[in-house]
C-alpha atoms as a PDB file:
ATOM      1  CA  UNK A   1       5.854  41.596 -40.777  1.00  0.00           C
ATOM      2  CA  UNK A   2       8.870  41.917 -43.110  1.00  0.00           C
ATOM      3  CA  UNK A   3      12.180  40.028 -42.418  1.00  0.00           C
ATOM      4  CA  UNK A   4      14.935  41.965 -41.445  1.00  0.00           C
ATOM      5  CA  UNK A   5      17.253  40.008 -43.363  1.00  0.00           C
ATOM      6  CA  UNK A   6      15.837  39.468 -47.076  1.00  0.00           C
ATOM      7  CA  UNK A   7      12.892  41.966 -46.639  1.00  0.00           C
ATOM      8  CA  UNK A   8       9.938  38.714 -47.320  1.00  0.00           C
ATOM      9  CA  UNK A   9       7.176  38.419 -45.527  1.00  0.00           C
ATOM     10  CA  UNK A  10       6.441  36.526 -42.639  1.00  0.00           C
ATOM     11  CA  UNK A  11       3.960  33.865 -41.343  1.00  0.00           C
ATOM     12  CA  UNK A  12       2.996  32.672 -37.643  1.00  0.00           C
ATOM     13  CA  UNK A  13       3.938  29.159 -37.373  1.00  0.00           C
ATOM     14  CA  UNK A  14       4.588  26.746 -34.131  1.00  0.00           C
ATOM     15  CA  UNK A  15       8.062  26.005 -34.057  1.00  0.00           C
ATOM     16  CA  UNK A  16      10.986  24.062 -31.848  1.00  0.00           C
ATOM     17  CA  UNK A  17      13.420  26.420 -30.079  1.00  0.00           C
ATOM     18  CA  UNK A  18      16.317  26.056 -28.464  1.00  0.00           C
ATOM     19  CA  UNK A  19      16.306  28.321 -25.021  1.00  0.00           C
ATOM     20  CA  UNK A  20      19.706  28.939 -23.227  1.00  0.00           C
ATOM     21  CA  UNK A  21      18.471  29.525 -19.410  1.00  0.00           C
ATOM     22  CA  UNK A  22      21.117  30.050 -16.732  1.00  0.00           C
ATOM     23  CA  UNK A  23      23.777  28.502 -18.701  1.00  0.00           C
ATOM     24  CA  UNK A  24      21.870  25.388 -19.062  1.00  0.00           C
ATOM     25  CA  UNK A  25      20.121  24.505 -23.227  1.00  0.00           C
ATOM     26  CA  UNK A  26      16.354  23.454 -23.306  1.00  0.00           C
ATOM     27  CA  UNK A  27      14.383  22.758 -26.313  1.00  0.00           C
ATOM     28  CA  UNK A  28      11.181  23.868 -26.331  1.00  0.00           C
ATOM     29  CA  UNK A  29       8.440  22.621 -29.251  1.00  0.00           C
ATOM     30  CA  UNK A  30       5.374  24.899 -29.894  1.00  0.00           C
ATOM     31  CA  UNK A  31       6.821  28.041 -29.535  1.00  0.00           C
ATOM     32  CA  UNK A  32       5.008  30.580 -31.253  1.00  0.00           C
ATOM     33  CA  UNK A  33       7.399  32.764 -33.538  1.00  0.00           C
ATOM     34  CA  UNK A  34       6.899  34.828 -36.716  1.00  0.00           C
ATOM     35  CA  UNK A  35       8.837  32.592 -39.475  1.00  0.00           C
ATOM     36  CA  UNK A  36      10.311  34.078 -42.614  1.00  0.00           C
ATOM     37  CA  UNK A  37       8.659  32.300 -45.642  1.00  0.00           C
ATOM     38  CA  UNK A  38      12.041  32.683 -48.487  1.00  0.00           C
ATOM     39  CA  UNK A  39      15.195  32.535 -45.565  1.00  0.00           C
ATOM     40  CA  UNK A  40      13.369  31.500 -42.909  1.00  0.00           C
ATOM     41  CA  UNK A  41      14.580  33.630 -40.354  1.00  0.00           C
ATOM     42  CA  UNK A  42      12.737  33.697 -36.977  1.00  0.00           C
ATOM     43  CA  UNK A  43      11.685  35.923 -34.746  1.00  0.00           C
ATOM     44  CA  UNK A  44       9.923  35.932 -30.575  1.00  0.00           C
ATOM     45  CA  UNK A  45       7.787  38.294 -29.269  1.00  0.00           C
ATOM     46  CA  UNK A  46       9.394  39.383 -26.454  1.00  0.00           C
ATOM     47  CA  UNK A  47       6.325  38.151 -24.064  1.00  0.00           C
ATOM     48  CA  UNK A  48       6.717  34.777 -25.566  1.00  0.00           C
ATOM     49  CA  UNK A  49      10.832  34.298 -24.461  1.00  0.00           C
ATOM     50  CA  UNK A  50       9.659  36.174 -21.316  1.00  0.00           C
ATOM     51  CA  UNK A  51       6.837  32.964 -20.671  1.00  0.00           C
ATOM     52  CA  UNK A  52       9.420  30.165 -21.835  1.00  0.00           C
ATOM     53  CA  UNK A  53      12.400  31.821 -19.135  1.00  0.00           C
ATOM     54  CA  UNK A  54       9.063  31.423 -16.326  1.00  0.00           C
ATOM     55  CA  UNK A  55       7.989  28.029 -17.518  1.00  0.00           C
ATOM     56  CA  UNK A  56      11.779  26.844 -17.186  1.00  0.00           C
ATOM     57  CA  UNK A  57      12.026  28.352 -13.982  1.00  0.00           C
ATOM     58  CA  UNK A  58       9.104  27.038 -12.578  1.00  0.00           C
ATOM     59  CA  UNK A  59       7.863  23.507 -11.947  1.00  0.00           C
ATOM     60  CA  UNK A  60       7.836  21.751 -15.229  1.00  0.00           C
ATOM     61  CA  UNK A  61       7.304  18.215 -16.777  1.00  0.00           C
ATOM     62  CA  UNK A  62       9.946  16.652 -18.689  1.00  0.00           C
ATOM     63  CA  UNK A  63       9.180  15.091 -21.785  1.00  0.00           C
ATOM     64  CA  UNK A  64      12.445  14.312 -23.262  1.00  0.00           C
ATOM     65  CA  UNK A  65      16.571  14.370 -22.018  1.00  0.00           C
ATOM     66  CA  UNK A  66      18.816  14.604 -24.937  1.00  0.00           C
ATOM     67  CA  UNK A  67      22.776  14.407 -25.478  1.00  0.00           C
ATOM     68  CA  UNK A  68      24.661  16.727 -27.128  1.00  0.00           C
ATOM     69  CA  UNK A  69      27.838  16.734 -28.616  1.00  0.00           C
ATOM     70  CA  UNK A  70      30.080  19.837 -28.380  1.00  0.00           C
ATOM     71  CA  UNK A  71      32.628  20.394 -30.995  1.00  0.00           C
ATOM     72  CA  UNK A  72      35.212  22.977 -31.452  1.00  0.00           C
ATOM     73  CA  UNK A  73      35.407  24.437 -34.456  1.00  0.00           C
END
């Protein structure tokens, strides 16, 4: 596929996401996404958000809890 926002092509790649869910931030690692290969813009099938909003939902192991700082800007 093309990017939407320079117009290079794309490749499939595994990548770490960060996934808002119920106001609540989760990072999730080997997401599937199509990755821009100049700007490196990504992009979800819309299946593949649908899965990680289920997964969250659901029963699911822990591997990590991180802090985050919040800044205004």
């Amino acid at each position: 596929m093309k990017c939407e926002f320079c117009n290079s092509d794309t490749a499939r790649k595994k990548v770490r996401k960060p996934h808002w869910f119920k106001g609540s931030l989760y990072i999730v690692e080997d997401v599937e996404a199509q990755v821009c290969k100049e700007c490196g813009e990504r992009y979800f099938h819309a299946t593949t958000l649908d899965e990680i909003d289920r997964k969250i939902s659901g029963h699911h192991e822990i591997k990590e809890v991180l802090s985050v700082e919040v800044l205004s800007a």
